[in-house]
Protein backbone atom coordinates (compact mmCIF):
# COMPACT_ATOMS: atom_id res chain seq x y z
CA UNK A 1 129.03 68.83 40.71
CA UNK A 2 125.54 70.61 40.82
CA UNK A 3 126.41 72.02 37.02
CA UNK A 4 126.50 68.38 36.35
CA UNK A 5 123.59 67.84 37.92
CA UNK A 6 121.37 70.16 35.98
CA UNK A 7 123.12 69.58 33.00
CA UNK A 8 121.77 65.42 34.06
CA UNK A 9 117.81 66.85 34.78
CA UNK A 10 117.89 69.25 31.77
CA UNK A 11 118.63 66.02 29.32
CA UNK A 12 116.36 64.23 31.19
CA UNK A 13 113.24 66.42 30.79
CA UNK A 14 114.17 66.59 26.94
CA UNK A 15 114.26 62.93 26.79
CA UNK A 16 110.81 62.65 28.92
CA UNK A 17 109.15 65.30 26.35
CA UNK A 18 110.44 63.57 23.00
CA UNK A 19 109.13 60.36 24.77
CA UNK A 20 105.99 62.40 25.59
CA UNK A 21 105.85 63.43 21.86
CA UNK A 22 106.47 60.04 20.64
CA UNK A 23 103.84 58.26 22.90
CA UNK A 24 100.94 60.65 21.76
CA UNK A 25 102.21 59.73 18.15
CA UNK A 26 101.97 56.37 18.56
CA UNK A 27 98.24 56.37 20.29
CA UNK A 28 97.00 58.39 17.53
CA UNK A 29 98.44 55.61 14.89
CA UNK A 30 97.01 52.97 17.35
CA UNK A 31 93.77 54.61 17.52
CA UNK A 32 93.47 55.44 13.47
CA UNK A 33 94.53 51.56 12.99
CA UNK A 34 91.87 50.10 15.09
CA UNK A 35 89.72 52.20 13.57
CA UNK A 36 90.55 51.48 9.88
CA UNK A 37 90.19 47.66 10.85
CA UNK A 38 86.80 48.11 12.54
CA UNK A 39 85.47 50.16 9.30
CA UNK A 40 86.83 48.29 6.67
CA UNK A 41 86.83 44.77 8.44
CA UNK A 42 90.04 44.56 7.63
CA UNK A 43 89.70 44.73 4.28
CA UNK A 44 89.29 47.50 2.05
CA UNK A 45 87.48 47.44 -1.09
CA UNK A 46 90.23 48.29 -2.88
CA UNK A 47 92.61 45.54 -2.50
CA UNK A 48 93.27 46.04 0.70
CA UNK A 49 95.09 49.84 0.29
CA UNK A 50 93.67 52.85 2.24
CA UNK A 51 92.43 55.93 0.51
CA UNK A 52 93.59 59.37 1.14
CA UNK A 53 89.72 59.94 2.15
CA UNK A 54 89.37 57.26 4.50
CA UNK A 55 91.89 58.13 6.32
CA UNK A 56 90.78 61.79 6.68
CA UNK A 57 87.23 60.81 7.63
CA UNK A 58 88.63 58.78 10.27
CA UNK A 59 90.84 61.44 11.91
CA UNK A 60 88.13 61.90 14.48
CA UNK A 61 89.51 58.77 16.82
CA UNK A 62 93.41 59.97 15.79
CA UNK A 63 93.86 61.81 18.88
CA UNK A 64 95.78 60.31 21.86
CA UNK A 65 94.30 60.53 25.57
CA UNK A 66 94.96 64.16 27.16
CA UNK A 67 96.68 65.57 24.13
CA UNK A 68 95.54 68.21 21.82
CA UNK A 69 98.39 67.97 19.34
CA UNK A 70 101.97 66.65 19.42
CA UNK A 71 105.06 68.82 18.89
CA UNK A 72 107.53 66.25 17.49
CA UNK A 73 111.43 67.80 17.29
CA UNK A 74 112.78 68.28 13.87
CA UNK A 75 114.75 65.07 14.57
CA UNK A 76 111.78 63.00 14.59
CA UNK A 77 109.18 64.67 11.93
CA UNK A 78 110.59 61.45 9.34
CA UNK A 79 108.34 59.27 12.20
CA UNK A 80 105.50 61.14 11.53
CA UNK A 81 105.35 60.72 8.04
CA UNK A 82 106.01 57.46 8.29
CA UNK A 83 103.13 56.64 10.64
CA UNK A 84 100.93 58.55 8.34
CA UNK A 85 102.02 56.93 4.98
CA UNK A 86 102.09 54.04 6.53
CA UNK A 87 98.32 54.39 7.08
CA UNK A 88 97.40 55.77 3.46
CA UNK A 89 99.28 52.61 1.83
CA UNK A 90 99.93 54.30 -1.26
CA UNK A 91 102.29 57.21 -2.92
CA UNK A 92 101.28 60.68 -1.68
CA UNK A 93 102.63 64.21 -2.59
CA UNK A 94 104.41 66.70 0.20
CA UNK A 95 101.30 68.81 0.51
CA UNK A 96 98.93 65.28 0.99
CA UNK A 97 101.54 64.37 3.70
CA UNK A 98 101.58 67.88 5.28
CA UNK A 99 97.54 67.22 5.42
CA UNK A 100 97.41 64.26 6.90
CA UNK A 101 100.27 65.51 9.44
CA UNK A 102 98.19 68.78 9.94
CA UNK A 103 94.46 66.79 10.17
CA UNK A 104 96.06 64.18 12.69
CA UNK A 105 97.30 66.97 15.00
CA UNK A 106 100.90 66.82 14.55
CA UNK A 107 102.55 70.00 14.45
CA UNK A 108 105.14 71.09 11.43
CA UNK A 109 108.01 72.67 13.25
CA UNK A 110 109.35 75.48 11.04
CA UNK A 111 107.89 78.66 9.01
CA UNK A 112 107.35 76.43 5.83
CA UNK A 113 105.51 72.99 6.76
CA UNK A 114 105.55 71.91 3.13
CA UNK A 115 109.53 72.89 2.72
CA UNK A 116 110.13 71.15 6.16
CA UNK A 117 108.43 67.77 5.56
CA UNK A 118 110.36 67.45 1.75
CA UNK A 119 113.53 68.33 3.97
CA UNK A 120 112.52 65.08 6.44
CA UNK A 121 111.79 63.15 3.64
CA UNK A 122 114.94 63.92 1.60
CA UNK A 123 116.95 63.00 4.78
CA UNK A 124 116.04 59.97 5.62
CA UNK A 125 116.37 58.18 1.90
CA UNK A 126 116.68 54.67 3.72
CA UNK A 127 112.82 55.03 4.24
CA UNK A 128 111.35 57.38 1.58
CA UNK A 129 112.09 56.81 -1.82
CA UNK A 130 110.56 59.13 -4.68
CA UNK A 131 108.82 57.43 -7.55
CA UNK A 132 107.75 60.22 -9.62
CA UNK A 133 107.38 63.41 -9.59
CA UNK A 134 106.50 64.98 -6.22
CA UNK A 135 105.63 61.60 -5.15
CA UNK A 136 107.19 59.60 -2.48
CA UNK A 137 106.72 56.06 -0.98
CA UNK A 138 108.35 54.18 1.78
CA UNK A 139 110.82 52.40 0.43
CA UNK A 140 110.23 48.73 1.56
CA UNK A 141 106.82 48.81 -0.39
CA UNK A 142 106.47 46.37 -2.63
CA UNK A 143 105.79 47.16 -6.51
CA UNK A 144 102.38 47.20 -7.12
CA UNK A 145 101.70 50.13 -4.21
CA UNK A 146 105.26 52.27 -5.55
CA UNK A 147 103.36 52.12 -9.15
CA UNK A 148 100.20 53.26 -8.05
CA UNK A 149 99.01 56.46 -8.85
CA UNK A 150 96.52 58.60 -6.80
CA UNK A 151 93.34 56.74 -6.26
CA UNK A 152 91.97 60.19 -5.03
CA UNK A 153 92.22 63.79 -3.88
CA UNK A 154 92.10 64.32 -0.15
């Protein structure tokens, strides 16, 4: 019965810190998208896509209340990416992704950030789709952003 028992508390506290992880995600995203819409006035000048460079300049207000960074499990790095290519609206490379990752305060579990996120994004092919070389998208884009190429460096 008590093995049980801690067995019950030890899943629970993993649950609480992936939910933890997730929620300081998720006010970052929050806090970069009101801040996007406030800068651009909800438009951008370039048809309504995001640069690489916006989105870095506005990593100042991507940080969630009380958190200096967010340690996301292995299992949920494809979120991440997701959040943050949602953001730059166009097709970025594994090192821009690792950037924007890195700059938003979301630590890369693993010795090789770069080898990690491809691994994530290789994974999960029902939401990242590769277009070219070294170039991914999400895959529910529509055509004109999956044929864009880079508007900019970051």
């Amino acid at each position: 019965m008590l093995t049980q028992a801690k067995t019950e508390i030890a899943n629970i506290e993993r649950q609480i810190r992936d939910l933890s992880a997730r929620r300081d995600l998720l006010w970052r995203f929050v806090a970069c998208s009101k801040d996007l819409m406030q800068e651009e006035s909800g438009e951008h000048a370039n048809g309504g896509l995001a640069s690489a460079a916006s989105i870095v300049e506005s990593t100042s207000n991507f940080v969630a209340p009380n958190a200096a960074s967010a340690a996301l499990p292995y299992s949920k790095l494809w979120e991440a990416i997701r959040l943050v290519m949602d953001v730059a609206k166009r097709p970025l490379t594994v090192p821009e992704i690792g950037g924007l990752l890195e700059k938003h305060k979301i630590i890369i579990p693993g010795e090789h950030p770069r080898e990690t996120v491809r691994s994530a994004i290789g994974r999960r092919d029902d939401v990242f789709e590769k277009i070219d070389r070294g170039y991914y998208v999400l895959r529910y884009w529509p055509n004109n952003i999956k044929q864009m190429h880079r508007d900019e460096e970051l």
